[in-house]
C-alpha atoms as a PDB file:
ATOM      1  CA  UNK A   1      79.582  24.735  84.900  1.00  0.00           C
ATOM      2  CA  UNK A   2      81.481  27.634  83.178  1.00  0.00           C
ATOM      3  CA  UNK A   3      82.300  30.156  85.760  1.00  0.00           C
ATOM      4  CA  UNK A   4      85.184  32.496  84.132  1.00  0.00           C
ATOM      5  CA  UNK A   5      86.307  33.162  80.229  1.00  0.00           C
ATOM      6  CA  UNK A   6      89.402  34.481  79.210  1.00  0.00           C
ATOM      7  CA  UNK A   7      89.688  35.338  75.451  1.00  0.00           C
ATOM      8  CA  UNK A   8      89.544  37.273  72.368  1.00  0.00           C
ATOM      9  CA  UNK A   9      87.035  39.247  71.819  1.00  0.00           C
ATOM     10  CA  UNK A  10      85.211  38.390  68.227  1.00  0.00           C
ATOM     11  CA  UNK A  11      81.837  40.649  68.558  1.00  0.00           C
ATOM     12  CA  UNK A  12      80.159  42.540  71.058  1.00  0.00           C
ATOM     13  CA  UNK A  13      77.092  44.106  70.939  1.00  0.00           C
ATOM     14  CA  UNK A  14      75.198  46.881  74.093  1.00  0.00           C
ATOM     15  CA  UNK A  15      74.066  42.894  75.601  1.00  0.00           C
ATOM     16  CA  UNK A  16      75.960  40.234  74.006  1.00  0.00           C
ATOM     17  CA  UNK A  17      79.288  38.985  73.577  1.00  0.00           C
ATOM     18  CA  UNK A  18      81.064  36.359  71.831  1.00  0.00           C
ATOM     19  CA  UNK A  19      84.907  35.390  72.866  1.00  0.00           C
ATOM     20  CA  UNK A  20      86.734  33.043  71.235  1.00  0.00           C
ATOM     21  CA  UNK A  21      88.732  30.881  73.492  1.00  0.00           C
ATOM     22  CA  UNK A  22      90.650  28.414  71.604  1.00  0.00           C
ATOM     23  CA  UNK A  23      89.125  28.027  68.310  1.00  0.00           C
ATOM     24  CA  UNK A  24      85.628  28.023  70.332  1.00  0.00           C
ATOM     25  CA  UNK A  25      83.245  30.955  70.206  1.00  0.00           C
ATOM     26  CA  UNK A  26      81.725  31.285  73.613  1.00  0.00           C
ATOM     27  CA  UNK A  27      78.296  33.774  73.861  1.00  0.00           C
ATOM     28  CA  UNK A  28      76.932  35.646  76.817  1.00  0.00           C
ATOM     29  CA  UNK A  29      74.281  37.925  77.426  1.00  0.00           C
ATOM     30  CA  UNK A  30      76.008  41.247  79.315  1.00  0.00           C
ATOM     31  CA  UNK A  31      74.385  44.053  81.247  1.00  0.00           C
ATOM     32  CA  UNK A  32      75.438  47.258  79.436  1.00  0.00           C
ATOM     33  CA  UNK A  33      77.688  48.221  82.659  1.00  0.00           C
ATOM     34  CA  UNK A  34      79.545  45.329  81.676  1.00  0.00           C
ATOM     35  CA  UNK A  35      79.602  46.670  77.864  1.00  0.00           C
ATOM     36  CA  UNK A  36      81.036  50.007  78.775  1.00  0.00           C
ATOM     37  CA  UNK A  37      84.042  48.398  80.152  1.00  0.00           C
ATOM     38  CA  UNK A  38      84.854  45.916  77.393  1.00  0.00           C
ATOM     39  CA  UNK A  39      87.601  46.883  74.986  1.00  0.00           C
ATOM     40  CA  UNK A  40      87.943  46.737  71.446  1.00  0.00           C
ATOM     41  CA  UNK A  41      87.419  43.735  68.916  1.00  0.00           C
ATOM     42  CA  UNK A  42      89.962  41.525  68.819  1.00  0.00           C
ATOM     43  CA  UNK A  43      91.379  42.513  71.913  1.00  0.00           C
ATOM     44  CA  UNK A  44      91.839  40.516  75.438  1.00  0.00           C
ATOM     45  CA  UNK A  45      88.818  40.030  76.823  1.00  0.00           C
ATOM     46  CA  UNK A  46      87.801  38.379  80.777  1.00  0.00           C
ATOM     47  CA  UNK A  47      84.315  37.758  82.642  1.00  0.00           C
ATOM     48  CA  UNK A  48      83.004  36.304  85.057  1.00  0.00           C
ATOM     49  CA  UNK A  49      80.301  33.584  84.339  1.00  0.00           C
ATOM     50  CA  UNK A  50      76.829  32.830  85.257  1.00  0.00           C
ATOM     51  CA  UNK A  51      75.871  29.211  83.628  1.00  0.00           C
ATOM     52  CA  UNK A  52      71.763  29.187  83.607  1.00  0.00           C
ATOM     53  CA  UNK A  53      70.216  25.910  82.573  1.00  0.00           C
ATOM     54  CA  UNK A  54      67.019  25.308  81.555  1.00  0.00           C
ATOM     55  CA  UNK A  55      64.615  22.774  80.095  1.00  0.00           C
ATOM     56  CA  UNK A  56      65.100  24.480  76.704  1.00  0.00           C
ATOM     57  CA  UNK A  57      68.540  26.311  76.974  1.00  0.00           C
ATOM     58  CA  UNK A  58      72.405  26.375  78.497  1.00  0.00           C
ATOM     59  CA  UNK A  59      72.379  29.843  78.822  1.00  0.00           C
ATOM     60  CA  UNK A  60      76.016  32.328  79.881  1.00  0.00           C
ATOM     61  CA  UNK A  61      75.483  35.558  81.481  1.00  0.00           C
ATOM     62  CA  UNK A  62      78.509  37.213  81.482  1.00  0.00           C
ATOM     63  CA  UNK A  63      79.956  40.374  84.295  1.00  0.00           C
ATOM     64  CA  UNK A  64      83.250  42.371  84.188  1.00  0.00           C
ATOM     65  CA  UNK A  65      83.603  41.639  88.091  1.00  0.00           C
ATOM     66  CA  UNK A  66      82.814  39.433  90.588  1.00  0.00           C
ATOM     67  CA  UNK A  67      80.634  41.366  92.264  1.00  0.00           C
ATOM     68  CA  UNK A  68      78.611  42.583  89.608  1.00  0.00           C
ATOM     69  CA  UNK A  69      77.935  38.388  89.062  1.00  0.00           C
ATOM     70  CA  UNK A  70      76.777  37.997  92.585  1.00  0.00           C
ATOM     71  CA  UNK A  71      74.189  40.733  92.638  1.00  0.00           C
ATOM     72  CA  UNK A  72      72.511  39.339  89.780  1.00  0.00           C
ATOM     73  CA  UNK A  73      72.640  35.891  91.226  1.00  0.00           C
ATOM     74  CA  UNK A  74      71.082  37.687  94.142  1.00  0.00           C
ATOM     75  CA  UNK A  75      68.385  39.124  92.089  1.00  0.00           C
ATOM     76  CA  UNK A  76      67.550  35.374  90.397  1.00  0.00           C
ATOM     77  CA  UNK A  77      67.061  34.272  93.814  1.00  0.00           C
ATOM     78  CA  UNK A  78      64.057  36.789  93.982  1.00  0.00           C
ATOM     79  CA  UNK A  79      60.613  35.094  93.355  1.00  0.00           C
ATOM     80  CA  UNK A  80      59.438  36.570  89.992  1.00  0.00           C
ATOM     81  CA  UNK A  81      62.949  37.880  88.596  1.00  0.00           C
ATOM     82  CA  UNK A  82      64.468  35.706  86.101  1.00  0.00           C
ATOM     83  CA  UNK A  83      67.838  36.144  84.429  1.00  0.00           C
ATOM     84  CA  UNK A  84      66.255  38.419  81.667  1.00  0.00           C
ATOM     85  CA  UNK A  85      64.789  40.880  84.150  1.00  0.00           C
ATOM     86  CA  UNK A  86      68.303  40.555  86.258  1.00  0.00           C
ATOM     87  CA  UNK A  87      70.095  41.827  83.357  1.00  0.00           C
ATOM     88  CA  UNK A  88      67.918  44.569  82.665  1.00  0.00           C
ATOM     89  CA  UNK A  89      68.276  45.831  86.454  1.00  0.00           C
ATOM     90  CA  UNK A  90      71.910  45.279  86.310  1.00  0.00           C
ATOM     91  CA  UNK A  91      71.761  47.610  83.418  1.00  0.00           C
ATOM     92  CA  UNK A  92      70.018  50.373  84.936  1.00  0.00           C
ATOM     93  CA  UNK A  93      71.732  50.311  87.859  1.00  0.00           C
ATOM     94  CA  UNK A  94      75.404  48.872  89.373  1.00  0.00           C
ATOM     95  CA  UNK A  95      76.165  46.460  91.987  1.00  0.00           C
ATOM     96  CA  UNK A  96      76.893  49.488  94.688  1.00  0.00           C
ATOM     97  CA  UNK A  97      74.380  51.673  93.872  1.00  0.00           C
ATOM     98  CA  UNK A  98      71.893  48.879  94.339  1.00  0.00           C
ATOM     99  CA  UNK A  99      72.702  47.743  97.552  1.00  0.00           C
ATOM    100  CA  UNK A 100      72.704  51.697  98.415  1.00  0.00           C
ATOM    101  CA  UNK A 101      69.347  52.011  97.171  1.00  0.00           C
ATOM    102  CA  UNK A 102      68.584  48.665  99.227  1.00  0.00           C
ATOM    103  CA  UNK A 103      69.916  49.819 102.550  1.00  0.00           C
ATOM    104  CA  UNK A 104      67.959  52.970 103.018  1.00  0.00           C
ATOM    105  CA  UNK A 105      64.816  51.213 101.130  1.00  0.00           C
ATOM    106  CA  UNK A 106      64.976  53.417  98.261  1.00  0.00           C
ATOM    107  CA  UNK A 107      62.072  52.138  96.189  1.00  0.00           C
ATOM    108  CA  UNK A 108      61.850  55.207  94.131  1.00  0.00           C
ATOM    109  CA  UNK A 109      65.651  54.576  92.809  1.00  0.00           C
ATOM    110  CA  UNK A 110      65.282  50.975  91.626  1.00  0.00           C
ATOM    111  CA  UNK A 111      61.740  51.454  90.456  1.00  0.00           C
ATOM    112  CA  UNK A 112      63.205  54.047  87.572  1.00  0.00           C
ATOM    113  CA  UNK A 113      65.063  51.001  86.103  1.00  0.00           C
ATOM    114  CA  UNK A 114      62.841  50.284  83.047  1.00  0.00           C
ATOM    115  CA  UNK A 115      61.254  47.382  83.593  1.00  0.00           C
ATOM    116  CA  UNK A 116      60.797  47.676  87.127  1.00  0.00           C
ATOM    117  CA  UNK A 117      57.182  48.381  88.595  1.00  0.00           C
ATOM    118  CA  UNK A 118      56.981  50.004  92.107  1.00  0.00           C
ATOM    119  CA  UNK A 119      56.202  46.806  93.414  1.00  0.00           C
ATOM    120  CA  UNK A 120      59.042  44.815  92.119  1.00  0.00           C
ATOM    121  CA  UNK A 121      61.334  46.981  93.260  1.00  0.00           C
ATOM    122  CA  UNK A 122      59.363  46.580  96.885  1.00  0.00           C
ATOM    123  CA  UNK A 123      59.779  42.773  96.364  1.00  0.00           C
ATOM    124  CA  UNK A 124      63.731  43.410  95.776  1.00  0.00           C
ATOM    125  CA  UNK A 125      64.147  45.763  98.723  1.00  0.00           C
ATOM    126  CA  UNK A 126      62.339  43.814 100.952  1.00  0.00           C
ATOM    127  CA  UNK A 127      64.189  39.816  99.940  1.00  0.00           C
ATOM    128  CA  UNK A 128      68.149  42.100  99.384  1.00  0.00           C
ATOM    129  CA  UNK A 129      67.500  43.925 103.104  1.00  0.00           C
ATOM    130  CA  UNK A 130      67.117  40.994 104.749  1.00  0.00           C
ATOM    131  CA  UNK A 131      69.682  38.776 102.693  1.00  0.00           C
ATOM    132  CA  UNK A 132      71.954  41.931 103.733  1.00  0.00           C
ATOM    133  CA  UNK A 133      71.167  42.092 107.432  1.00  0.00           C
ATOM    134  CA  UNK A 134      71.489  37.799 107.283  1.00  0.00           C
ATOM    135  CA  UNK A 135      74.563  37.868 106.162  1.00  0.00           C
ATOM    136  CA  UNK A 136      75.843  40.819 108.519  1.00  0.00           C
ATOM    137  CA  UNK A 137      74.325  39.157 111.514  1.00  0.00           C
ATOM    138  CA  UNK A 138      76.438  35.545 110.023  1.00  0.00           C
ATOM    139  CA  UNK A 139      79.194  37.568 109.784  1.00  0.00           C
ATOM    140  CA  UNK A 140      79.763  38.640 113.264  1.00  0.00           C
ATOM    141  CA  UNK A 141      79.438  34.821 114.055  1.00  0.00           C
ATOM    142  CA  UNK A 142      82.641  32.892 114.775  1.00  0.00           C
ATOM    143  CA  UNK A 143      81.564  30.382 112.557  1.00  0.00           C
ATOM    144  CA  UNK A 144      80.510  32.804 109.456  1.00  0.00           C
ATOM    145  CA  UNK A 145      83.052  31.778 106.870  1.00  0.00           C
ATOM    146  CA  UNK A 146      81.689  28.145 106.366  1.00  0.00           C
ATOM    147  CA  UNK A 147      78.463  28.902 107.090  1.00  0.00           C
ATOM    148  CA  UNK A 148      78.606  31.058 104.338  1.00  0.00           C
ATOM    149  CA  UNK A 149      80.626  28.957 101.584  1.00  0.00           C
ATOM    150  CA  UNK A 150      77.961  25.732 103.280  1.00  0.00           C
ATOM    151  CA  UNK A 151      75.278  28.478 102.239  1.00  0.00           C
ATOM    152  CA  UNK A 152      76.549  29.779  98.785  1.00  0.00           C
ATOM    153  CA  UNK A 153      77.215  25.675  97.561  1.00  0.00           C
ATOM    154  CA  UNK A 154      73.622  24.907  98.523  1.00  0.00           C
ATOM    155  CA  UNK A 155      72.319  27.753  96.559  1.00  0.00           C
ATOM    156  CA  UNK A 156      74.738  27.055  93.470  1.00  0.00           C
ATOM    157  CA  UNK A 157      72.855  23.382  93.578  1.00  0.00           C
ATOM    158  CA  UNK A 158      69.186  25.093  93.369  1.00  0.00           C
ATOM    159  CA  UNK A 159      68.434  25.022  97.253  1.00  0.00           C
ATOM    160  CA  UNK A 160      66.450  28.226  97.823  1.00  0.00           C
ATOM    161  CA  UNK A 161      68.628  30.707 100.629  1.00  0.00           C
ATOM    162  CA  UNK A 162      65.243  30.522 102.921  1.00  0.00           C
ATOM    163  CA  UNK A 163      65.645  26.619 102.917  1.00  0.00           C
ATOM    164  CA  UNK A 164      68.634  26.384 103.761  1.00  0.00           C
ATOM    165  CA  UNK A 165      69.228  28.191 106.803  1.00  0.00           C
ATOM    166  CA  UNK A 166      67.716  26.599 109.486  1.00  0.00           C
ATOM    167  CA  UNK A 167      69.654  23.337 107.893  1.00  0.00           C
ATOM    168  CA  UNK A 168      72.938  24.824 107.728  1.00  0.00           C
ATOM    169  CA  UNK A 169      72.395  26.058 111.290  1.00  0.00           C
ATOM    170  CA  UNK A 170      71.975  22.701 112.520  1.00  0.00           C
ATOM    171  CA  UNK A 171      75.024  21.191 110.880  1.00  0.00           C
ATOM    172  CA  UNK A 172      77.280  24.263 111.648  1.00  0.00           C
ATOM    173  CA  UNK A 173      76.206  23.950 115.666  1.00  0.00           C
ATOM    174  CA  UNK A 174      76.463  19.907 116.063  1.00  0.00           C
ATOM    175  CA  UNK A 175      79.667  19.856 113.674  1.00  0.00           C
ATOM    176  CA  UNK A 176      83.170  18.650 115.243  1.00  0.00           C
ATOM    177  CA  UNK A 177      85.883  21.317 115.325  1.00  0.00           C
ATOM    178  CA  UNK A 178      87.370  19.537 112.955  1.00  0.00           C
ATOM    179  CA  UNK A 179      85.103  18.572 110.426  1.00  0.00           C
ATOM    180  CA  UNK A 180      85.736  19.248 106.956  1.00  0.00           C
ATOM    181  CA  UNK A 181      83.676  20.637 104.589  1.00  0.00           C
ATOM    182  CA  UNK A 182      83.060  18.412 102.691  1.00  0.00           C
ATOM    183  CA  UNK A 183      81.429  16.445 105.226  1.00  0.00           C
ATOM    184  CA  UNK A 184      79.664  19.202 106.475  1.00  0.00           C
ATOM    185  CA  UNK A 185      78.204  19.875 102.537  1.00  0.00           C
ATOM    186  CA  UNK A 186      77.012  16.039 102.757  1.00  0.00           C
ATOM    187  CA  UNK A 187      75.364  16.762 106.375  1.00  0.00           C
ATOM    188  CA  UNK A 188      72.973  19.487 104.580  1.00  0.00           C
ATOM    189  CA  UNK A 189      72.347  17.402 101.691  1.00  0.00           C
ATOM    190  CA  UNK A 190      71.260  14.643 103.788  1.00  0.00           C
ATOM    191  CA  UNK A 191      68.966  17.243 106.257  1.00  0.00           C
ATOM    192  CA  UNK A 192      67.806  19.314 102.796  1.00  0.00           C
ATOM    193  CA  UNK A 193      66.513  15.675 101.850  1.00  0.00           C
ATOM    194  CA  UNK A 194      64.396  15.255 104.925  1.00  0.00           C
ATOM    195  CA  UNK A 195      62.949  18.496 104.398  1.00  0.00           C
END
């Protein structure tokens, strides 16, 4: 999986890029936020990657930060928004204004995004609040940090976040103080395939 490209920029266009790393001309779909901060052709170029596969397609999504990457694997995780869609929000609106608009349930704010109908934006505030008041609550938690990263791998793999949980829990709570985690990764497998 391609996670990070570091290049020369060959072409760019407001949602596409193509870097050539080595010889190799890598393309990726960009959010126009991501555009704006892209410099000229030919010049240095870095982003952080999304790898999408599909039946049909390897597809890279490319972000100018980390952050801006995570949101829109957030927004993937949504039932009913696929990468296409993802970008598109992305585009209308960045990473912090989003979670903003999430926090005090601003429906109104991601519903002007083109592309967005008042009750996907509904969907988004409802699945990103609670994702947000999770991860707070996991946070406070002694054991947050590799609940978390337990969490995040399972996700990267195609586990659903809501699937996971209760699974994670359960390994997290019955794990040895010094367990790995590795082995603790292997523990969820095994309880995600009883599920």
């Amino acid at each position: 999986m391609i996670a990070y490209l570091k290049g020369t920029l060959i072409r760019k266009t407001p949602n596409q890029v193509v870097i050539d790393i080595g010889g190799v001309g890598y393309c990726a779909a960009i959010p126009l936020s991501t555009f704006f901060m892209l410099g000229e052709v030919d010049g240095p170029v870095e982003l952080f990657i999304h790898t999408h596969l599909t039946d049909n397609a390897l597809s890279l999504y490319g972000f100018a930060s980390a952050e801006e990457r995570d949101t829109f694997l957030k927004l993937i995780g949504i039932s009913g928004i696929g990468p296409k869609l993802a970008m598109n929000i992305l585009s209308g609106i960045g990473p912090a204004e989003l979670e903003d608009a999430i926090r005090r349930a601003d429906v109104a704010r991601i519903s002007l995004v083109p592309g967005i109908g008042k009750k996907t934006a509904l969907r988004i505030t409802m699945e990103l609040q609670d994702e947000m008041e999770k991860k707070e609550r996991v946070l406070v938690a002694k054991d947050s940090p590799e609940k978390e990263d337990l969490i995040s791998a399972l996700m990267n793999l195609g586990f659903r976040r809501k699937e996971i949980e209760r699974t994670v829990d359960k390994v997290v709570a019955s794990a040895a103080k010094d367990a790995g985690f590795e082995k603790m990764l292997r523990d969820c497998l095994a309880g995600m395939a009883k599920v």
